[in-house]
C-alpha atoms as a PDB file:
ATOM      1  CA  UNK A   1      10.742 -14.778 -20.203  1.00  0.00           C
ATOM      2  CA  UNK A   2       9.685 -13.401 -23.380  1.00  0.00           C
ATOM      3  CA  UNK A   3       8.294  -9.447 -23.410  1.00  0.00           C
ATOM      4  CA  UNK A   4       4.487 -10.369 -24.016  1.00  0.00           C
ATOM      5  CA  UNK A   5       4.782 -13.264 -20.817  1.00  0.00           C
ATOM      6  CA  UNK A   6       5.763 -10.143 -19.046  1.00  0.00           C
ATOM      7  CA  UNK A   7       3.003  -7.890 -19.957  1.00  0.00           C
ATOM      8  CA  UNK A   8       0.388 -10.622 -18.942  1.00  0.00           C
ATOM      9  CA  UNK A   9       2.295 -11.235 -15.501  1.00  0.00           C
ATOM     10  CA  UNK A  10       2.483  -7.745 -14.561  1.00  0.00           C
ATOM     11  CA  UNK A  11      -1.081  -7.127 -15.481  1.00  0.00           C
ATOM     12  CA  UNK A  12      -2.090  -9.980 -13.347  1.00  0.00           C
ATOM     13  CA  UNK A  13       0.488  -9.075 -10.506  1.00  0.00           C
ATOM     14  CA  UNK A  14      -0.879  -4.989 -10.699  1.00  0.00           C
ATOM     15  CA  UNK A  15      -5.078  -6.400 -10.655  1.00  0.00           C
ATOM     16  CA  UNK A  16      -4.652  -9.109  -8.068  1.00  0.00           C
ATOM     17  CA  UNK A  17      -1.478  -9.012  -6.184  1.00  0.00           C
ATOM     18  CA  UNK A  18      -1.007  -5.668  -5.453  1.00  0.00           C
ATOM     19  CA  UNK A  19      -4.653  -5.203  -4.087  1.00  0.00           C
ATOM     20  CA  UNK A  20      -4.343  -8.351  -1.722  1.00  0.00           C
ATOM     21  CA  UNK A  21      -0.724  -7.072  -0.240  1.00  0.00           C
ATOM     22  CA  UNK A  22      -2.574  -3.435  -0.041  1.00  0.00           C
ATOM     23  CA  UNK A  23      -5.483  -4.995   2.612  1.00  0.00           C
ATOM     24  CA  UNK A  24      -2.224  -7.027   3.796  1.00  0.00           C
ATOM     25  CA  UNK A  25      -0.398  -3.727   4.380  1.00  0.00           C
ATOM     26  CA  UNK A  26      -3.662  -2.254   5.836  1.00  0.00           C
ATOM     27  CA  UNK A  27      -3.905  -4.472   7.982  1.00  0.00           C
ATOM     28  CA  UNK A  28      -0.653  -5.152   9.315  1.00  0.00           C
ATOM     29  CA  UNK A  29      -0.554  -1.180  10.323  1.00  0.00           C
ATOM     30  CA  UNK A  30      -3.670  -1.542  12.166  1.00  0.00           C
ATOM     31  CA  UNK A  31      -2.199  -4.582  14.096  1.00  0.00           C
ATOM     32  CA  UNK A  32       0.767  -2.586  15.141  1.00  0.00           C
ATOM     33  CA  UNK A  33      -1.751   0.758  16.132  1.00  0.00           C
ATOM     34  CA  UNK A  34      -3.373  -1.272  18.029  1.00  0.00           C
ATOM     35  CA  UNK A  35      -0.672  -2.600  19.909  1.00  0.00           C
ATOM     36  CA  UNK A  36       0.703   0.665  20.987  1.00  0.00           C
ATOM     37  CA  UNK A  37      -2.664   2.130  21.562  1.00  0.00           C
ATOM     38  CA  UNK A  38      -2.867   4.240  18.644  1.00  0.00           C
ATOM     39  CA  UNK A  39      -0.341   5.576  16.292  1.00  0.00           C
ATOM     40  CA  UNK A  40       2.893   3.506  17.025  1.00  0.00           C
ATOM     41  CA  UNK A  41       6.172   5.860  17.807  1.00  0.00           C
ATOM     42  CA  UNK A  42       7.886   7.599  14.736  1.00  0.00           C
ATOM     43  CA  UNK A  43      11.042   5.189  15.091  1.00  0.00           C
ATOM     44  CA  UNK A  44       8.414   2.423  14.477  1.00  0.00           C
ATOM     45  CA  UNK A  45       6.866   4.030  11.970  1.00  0.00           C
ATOM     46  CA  UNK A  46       9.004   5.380   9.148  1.00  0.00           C
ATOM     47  CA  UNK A  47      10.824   2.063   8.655  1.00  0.00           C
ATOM     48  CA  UNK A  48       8.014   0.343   8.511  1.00  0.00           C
ATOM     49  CA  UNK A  49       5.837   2.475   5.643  1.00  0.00           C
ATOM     50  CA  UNK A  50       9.240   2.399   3.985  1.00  0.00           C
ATOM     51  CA  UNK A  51       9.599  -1.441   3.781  1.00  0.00           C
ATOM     52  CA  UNK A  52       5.950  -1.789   3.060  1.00  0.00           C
ATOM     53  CA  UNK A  53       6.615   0.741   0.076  1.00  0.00           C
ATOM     54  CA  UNK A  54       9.299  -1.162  -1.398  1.00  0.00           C
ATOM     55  CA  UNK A  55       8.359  -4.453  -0.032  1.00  0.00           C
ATOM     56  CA  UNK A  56       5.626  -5.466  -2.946  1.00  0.00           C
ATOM     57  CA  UNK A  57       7.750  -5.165  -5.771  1.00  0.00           C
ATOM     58  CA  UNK A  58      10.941  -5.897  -4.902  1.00  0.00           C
ATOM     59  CA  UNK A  59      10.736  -9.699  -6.007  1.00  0.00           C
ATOM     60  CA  UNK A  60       8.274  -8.773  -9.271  1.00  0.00           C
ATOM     61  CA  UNK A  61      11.438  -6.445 -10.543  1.00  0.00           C
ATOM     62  CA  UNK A  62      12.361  -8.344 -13.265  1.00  0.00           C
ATOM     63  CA  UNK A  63       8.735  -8.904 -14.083  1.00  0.00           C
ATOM     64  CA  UNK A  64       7.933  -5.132 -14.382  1.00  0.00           C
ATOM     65  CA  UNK A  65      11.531  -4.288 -15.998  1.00  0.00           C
ATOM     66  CA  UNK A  66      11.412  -3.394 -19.847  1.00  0.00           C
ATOM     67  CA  UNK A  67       7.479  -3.424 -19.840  1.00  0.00           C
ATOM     68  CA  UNK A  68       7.388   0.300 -21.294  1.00  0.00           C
ATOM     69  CA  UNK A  69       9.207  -0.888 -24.691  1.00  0.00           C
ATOM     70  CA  UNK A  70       7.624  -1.675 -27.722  1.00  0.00           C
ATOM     71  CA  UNK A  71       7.916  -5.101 -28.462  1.00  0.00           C
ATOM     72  CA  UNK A  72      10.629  -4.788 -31.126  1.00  0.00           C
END
């Protein structure tokens, strides 16, 4: 994939896939608050903002890689 191919696709992945796995995230943490009755427990929790962190790039990283350079 040329450098410009990759521009477009990560502008399109940063304006519409990254807000639809954000009310994804959002609401996946509400699901598990609400099945523990409020905040879940703190073994629960750190693993799973840490995989949602990660989680939305992971398989775009060859998309996003080399963006920053001018196209030379």
């Amino acid at each position: 994939m040329d450098l410009r191919a990759r521009k477009r696709w990560s502008l399109v992945l940063l304006l519409i896939w990254l807000p639809l796995y954000l009310v994804f995230a959002w609401w996946l943490l509400a699901f598990v608050g609400d099945r523990f009755g409020g905040r879940p427990p703190a073994w629960l929790e750190l693993p799973l903002y840490l995989v949602l962190a990660f989680a939305w790039a992971i398989p775009f990283r060859r998309v996003f890689s080399g963006i920053g350079r001018g196209e030379e």
